[in-house]
C-alpha atoms as a PDB file:
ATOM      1  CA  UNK A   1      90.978   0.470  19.619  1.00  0.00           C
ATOM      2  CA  UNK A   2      89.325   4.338  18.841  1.00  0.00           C
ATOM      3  CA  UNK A   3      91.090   4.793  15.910  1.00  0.00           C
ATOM      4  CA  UNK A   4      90.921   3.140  12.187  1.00  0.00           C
ATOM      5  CA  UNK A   5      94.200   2.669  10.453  1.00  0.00           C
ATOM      6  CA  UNK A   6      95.325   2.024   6.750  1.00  0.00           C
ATOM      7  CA  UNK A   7      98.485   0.350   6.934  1.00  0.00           C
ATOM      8  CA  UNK A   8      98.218  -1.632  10.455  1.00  0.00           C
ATOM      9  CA  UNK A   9      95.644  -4.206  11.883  1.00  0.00           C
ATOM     10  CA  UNK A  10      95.481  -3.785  15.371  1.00  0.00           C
ATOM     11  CA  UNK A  11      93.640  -7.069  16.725  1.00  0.00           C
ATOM     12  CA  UNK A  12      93.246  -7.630  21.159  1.00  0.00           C
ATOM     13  CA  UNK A  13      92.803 -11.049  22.178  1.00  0.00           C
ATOM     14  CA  UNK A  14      93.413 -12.703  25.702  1.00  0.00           C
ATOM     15  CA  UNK A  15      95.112  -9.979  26.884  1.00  0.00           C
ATOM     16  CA  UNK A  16      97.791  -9.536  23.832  1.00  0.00           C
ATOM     17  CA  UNK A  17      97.586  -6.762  21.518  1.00  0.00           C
ATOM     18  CA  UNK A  18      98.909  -7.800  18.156  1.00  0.00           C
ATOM     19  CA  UNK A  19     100.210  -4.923  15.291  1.00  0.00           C
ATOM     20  CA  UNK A  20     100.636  -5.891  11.981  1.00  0.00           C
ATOM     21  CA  UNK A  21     102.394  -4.111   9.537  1.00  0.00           C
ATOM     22  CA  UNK A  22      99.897  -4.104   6.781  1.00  0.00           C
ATOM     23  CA  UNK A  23     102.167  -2.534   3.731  1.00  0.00           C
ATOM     24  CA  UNK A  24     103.649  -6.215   1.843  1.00  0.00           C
ATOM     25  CA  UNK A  25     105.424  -7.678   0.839  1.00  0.00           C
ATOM     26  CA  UNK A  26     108.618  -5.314   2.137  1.00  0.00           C
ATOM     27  CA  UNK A  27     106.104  -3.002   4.729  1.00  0.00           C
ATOM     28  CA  UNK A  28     108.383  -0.381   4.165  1.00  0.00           C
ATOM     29  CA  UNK A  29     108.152   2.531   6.864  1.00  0.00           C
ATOM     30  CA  UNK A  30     106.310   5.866   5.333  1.00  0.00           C
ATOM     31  CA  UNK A  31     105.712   8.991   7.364  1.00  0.00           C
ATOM     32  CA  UNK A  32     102.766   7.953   7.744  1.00  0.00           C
ATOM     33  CA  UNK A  33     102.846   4.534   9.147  1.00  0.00           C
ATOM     34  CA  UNK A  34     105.334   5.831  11.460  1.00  0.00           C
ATOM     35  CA  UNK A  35     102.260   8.287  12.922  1.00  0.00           C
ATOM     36  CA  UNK A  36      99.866   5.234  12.991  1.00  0.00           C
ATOM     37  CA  UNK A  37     102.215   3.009  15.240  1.00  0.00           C
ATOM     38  CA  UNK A  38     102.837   5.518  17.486  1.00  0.00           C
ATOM     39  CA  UNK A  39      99.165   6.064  17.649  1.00  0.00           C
ATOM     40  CA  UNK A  40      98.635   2.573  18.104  1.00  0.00           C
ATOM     41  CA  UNK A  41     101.528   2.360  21.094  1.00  0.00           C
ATOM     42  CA  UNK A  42      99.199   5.199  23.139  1.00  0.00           C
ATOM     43  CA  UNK A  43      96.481   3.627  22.612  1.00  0.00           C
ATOM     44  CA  UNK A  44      97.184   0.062  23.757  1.00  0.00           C
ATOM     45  CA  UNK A  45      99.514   1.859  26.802  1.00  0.00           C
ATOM     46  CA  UNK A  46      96.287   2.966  28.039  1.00  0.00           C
ATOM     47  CA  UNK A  47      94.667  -0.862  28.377  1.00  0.00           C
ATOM     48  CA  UNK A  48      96.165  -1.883  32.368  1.00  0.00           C
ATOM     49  CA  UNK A  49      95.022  -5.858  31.563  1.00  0.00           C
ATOM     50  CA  UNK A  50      97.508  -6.669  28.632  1.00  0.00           C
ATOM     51  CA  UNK A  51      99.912  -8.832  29.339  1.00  0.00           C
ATOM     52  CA  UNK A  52     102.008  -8.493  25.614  1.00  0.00           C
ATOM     53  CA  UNK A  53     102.142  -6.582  22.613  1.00  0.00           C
ATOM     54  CA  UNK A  54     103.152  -8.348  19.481  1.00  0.00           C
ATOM     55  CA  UNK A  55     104.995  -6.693  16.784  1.00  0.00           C
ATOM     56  CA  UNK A  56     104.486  -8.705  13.690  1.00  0.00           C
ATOM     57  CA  UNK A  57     104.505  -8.170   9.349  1.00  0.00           C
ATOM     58  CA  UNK A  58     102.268  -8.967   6.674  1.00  0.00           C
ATOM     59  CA  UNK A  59     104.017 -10.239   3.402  1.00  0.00           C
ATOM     60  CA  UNK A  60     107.618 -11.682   2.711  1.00  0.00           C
ATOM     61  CA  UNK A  61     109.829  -9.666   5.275  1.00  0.00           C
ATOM     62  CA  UNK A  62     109.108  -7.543   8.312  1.00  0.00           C
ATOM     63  CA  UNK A  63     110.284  -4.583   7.196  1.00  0.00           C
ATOM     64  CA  UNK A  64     112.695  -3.615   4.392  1.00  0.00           C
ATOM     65  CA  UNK A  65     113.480  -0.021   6.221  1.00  0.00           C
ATOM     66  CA  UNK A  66     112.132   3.334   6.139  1.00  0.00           C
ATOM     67  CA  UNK A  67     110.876   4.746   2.531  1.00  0.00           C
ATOM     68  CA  UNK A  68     113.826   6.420   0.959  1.00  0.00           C
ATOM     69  CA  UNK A  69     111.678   8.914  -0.267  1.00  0.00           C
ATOM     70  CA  UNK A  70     110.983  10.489   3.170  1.00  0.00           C
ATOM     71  CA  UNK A  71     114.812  11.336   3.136  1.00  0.00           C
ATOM     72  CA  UNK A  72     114.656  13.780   0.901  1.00  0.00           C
ATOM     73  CA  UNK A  73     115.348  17.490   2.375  1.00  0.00           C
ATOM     74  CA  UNK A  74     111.949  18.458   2.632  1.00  0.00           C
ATOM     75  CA  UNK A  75     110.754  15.400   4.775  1.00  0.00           C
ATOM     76  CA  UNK A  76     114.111  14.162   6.505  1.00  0.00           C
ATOM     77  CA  UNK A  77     113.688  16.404   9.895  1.00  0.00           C
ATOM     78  CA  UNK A  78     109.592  14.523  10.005  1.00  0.00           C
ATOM     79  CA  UNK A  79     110.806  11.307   9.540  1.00  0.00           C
ATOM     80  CA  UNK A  80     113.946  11.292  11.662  1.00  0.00           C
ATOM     81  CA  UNK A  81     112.552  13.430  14.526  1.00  0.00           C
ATOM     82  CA  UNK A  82     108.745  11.123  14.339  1.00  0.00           C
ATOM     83  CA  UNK A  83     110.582   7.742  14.095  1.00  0.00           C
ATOM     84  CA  UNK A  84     113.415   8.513  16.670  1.00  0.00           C
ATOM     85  CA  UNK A  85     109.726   9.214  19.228  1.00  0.00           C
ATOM     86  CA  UNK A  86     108.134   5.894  17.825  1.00  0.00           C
ATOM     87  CA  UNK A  87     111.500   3.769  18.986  1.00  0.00           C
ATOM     88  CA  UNK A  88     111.862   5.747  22.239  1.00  0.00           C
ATOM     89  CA  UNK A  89     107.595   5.109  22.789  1.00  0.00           C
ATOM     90  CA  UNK A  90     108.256   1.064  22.335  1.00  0.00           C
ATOM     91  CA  UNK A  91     110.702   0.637  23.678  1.00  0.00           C
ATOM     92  CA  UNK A  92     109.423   2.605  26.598  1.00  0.00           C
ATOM     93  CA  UNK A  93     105.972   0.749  26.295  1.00  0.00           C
ATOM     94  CA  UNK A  94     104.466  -0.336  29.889  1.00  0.00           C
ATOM     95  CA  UNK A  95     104.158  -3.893  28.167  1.00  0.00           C
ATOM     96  CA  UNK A  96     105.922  -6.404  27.645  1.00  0.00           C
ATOM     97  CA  UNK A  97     106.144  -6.306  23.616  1.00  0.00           C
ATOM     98  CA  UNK A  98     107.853  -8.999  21.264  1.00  0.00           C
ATOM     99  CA  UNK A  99     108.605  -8.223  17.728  1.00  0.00           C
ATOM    100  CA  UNK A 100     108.036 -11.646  15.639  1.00  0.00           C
ATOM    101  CA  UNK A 101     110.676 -11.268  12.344  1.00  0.00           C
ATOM    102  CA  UNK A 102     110.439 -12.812   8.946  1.00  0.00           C
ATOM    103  CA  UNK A 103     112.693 -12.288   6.234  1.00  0.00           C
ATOM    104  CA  UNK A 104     114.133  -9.007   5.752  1.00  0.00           C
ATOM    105  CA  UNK A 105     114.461  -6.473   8.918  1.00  0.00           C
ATOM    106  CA  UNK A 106     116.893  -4.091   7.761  1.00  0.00           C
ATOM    107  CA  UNK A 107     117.767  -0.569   8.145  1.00  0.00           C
ATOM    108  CA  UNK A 108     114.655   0.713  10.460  1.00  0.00           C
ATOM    109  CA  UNK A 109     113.115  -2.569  10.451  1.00  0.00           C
ATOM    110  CA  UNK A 110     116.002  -3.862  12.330  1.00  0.00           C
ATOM    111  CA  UNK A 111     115.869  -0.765  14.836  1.00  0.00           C
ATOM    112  CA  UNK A 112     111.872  -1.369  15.075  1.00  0.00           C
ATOM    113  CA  UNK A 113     112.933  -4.771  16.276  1.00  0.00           C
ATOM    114  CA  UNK A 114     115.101  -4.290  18.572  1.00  0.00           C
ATOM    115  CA  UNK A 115     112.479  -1.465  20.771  1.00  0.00           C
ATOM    116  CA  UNK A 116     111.079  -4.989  21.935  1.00  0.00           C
ATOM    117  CA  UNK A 117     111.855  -6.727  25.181  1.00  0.00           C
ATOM    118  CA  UNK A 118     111.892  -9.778  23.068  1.00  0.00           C
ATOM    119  CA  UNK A 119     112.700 -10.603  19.553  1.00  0.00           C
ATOM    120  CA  UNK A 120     112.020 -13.912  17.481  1.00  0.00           C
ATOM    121  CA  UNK A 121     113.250 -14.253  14.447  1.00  0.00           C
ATOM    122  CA  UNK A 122     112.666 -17.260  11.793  1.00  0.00           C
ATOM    123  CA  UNK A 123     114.965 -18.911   9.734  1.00  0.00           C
ATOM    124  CA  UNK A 124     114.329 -16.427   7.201  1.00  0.00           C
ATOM    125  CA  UNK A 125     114.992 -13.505   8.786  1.00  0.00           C
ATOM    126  CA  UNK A 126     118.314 -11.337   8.084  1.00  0.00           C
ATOM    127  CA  UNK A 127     119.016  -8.420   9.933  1.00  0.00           C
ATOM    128  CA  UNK A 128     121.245  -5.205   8.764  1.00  0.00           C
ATOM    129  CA  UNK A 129     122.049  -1.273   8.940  1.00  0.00           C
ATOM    130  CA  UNK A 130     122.586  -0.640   5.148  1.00  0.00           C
ATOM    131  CA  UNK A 131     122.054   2.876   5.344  1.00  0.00           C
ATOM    132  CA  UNK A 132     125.618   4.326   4.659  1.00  0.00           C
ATOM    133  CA  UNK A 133     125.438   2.605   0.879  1.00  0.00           C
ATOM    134  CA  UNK A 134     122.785   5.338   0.466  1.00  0.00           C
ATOM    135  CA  UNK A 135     125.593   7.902   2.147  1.00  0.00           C
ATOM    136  CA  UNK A 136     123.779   8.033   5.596  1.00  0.00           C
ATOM    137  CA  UNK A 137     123.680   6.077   8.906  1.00  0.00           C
ATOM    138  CA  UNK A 138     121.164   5.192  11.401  1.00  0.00           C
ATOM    139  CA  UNK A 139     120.507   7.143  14.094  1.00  0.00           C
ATOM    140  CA  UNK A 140     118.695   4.867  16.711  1.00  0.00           C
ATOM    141  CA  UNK A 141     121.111   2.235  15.863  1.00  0.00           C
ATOM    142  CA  UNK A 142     124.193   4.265  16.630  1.00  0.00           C
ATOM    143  CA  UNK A 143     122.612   5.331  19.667  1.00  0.00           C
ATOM    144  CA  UNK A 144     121.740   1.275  20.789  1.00  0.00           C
ATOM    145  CA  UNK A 145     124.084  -0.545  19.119  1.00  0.00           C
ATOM    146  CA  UNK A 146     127.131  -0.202  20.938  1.00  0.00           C
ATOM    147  CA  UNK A 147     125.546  -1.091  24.347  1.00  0.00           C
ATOM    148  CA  UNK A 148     123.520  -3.896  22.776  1.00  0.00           C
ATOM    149  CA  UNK A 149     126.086  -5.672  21.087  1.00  0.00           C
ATOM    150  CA  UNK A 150     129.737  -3.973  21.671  1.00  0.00           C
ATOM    151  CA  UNK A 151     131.061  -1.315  19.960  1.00  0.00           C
ATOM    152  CA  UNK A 152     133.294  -3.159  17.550  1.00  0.00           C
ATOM    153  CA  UNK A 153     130.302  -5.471  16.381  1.00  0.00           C
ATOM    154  CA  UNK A 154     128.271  -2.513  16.493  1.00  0.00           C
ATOM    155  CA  UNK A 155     131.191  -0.324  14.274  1.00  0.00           C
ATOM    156  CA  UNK A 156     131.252  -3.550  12.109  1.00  0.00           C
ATOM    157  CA  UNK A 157     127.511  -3.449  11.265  1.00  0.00           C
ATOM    158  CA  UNK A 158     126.979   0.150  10.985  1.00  0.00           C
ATOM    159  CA  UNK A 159     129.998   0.814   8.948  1.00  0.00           C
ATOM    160  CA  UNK A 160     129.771  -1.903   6.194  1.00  0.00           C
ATOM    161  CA  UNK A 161     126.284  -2.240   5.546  1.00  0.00           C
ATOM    162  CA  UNK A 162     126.678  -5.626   6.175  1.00  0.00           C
ATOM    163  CA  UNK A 163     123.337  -8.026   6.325  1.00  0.00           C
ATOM    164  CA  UNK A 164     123.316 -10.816   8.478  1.00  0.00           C
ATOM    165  CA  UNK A 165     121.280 -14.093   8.792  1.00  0.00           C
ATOM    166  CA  UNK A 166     118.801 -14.810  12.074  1.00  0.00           C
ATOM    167  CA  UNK A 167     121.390 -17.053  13.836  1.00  0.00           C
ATOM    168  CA  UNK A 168     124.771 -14.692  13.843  1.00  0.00           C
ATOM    169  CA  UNK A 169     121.604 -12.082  15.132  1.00  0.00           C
ATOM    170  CA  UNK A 170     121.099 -14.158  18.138  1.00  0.00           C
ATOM    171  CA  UNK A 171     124.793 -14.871  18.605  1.00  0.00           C
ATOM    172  CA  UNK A 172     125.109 -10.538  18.754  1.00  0.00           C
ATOM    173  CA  UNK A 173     121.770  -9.986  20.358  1.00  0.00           C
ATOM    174  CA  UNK A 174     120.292  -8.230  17.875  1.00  0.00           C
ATOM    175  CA  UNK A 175     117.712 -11.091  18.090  1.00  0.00           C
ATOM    176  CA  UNK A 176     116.881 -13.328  21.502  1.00  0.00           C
ATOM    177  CA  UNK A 177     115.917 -16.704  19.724  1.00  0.00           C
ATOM    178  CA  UNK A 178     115.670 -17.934  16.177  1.00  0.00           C
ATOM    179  CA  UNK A 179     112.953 -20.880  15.056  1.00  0.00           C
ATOM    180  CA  UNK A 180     112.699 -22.429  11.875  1.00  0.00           C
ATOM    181  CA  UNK A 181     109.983 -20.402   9.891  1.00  0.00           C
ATOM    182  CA  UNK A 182     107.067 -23.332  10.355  1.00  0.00           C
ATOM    183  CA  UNK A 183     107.543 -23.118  13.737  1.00  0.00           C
ATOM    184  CA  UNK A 184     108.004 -19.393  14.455  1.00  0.00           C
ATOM    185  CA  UNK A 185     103.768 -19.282  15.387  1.00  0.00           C
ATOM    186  CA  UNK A 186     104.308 -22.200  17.564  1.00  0.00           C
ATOM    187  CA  UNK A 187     106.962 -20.583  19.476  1.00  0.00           C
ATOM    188  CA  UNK A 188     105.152 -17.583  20.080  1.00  0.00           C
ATOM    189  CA  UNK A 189     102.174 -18.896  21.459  1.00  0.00           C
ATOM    190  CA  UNK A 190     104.608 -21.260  23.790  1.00  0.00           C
ATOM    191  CA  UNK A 191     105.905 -17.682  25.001  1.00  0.00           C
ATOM    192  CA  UNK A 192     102.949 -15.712  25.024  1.00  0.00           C
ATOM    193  CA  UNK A 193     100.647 -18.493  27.037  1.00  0.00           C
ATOM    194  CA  UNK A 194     104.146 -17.912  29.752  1.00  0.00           C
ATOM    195  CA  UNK A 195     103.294 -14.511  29.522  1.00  0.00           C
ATOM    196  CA  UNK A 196     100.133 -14.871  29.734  1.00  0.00           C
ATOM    197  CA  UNK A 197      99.989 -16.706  33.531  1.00  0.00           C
ATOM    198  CA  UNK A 198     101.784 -13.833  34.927  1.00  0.00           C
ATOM    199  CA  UNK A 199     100.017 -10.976  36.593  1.00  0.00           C
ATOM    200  CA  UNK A 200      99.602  -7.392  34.325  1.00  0.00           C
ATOM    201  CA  UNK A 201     100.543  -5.384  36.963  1.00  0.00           C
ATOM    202  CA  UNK A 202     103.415  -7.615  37.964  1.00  0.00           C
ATOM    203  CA  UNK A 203     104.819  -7.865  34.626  1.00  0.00           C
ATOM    204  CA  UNK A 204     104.056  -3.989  34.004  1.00  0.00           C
ATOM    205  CA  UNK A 205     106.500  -3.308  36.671  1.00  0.00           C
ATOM    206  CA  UNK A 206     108.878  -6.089  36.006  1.00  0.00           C
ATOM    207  CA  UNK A 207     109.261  -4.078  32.845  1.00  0.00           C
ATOM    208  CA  UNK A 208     109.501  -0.779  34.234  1.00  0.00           C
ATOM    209  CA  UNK A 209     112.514  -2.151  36.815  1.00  0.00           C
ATOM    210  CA  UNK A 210     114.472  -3.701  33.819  1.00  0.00           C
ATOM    211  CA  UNK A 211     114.250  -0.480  31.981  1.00  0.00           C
ATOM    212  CA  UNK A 212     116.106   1.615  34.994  1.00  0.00           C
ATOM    213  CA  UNK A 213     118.442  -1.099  34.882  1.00  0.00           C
ATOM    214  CA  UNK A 214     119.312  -1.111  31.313  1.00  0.00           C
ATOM    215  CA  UNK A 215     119.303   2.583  31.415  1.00  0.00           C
ATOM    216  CA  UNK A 216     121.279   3.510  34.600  1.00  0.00           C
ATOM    217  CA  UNK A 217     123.481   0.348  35.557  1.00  0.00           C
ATOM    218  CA  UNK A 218     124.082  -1.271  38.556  1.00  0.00           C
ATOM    219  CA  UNK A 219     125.048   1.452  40.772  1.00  0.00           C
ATOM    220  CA  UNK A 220     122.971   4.239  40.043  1.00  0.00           C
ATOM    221  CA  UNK A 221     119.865   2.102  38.954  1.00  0.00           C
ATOM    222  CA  UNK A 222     119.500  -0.930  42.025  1.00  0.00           C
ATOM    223  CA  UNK A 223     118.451   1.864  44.772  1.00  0.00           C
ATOM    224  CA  UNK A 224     115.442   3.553  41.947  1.00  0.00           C
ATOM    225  CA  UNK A 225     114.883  -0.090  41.422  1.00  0.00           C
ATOM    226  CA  UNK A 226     114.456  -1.201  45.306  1.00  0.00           C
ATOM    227  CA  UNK A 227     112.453   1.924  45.860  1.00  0.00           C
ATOM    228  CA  UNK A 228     110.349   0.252  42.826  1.00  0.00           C
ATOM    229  CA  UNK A 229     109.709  -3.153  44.618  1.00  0.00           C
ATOM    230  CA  UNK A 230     108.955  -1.694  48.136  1.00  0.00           C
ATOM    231  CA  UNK A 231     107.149   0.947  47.048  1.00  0.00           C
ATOM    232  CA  UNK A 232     104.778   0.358  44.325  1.00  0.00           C
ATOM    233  CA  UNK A 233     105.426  -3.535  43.854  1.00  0.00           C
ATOM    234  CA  UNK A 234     104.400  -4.310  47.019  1.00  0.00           C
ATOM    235  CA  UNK A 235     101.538  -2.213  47.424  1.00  0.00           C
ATOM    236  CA  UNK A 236      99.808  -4.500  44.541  1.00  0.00           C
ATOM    237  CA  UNK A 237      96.947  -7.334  45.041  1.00  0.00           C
ATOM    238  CA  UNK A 238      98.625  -9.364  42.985  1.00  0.00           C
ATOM    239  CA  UNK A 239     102.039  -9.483  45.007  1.00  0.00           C
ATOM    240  CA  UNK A 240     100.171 -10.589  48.042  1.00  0.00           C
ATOM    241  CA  UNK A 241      97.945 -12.733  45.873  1.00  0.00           C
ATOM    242  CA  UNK A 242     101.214 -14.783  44.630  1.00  0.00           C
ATOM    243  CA  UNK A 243     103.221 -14.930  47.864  1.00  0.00           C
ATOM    244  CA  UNK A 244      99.810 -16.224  49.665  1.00  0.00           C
ATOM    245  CA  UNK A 245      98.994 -18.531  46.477  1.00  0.00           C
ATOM    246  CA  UNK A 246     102.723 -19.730  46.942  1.00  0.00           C
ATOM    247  CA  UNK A 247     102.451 -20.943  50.306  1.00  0.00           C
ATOM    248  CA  UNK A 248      99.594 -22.244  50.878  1.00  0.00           C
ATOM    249  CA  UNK A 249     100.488 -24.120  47.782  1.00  0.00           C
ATOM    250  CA  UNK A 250      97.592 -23.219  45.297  1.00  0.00           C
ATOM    251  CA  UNK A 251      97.690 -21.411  41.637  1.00  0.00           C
ATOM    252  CA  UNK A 252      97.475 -17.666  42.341  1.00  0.00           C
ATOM    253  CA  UNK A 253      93.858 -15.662  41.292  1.00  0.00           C
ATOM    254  CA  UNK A 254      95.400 -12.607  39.515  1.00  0.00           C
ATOM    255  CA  UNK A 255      93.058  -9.286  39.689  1.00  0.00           C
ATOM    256  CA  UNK A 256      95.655  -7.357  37.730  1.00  0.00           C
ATOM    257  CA  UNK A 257      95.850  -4.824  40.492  1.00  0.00           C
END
């Protein structure tokens, strides 16, 4: 990494980049820190051999939300405007990125989560959009919600301010898997070493193609998404690499390229 950051550690190892929210024990979101992850995001976009990004808190809970204190007239359009670009820059991220949740991820610490392809929460973790008790509402999670989970659940959530524990988040997929909180490292090393036998490229443009689906649907996304395969999918070492490796029944030699 080029740049030196006061409220993240940014650590690469085997091909996984690993944030840490560095502000415990609630790493509540500041202007600020908002700038510095979004730095961080460009930054590790830029490294074509990762094969994950891992979103993960210092301290007692993930994050506890955005600082209230940025709502205030003078900084509300900064905050709103630079963490609305942070979500869309995740969850547009060329990597494959998991967000790894302990204890409280509510208000934007819940819509930081859910940027990531993949989230696992611990026993611990609760999950919520509290914002209109303060007389406001969420933006990103209006805007993701209803397609995530429904727009009833979605209505539910947003409307009441209601917190909810790691298991109803997996039932609404707000979360993908829970794991009792001695196990959550466990489980994300069992993921990441899957990740982690997979080609860069491959899984750079796996990503890319389950974006346009997400995005577009079916109809208007499968064509963008063949043209994806044929065209730039194909054209890698690694796809011949794998469909040779496969048939002459050997483990494939990924160049990540």
């Amino acid at each position: 990494m080029q740049t030196t950051f006061t409220l993240l550690r940014v650590n690469i190892t085997r091909d996984v980049a690993t944030i840490t929210l560095n502000r415990p024990p609630l790493n509540i979101l500041t202007t600020e820190m908002i700038r510095e992850l979004d730095t961080a995001l460009t930054e590790i976009a830029m490294n074509q051999h990762l094969k994950a990004v891992v979103l993960q808190a210092e301290g007692k809970a993930f994050c506890a939300g955005v600082d209230v204190a940025d709502h205030v007239p003078e900084r509300v359009d900064a905050m709103i405007r630079g963490f609305g670009r942070l979500f869309i820059h995740l969850r547009a991220l060329p990597v494959p990125t998991i967000a790894v949740v302990q204890g409280a991820a509510l208000g934007g610490g819940t819509e930081l989560a859910i940027g990531c392809d993949i989230v696992l929460a611990a026993s611990s973790a609760r999950f919520g959009q509290p914002e209109v008790k303060l007389g406001v509402f969420p933006p990103i999670a209006a805007a993701c919600f209803p397609q995530l989970i429904g727009y009833q659940q979605a209505a539910k959530l947003i409307l009441t301010g209601a917190t909810i524990p790691a298991v109803d988040a997996v039932r609404l997929h707000l979360a993908t898997e829970v794991a009792p909180d001695e196990e959550l490292s466990s489980r994300l090393e069992t993921l990441l070493s899957q990740l982690r036998s997979a080609s860069a490229t491959t899984l750079r443009l796996t990503k890319r193609a389950l974006l346009i689906g997400a995005d577009r649907g079916v109809s208007a996304g499968l064509e963008s998404i063949e043209t994806l395969y044929l065209t730039d999918l194909m054209a890698t070492a690694d796809a011949a690499e794998g469909i040779n490796a496969f048939m002459e029944k050997r483990p494939p030699a990924w160049r990540d390229e």
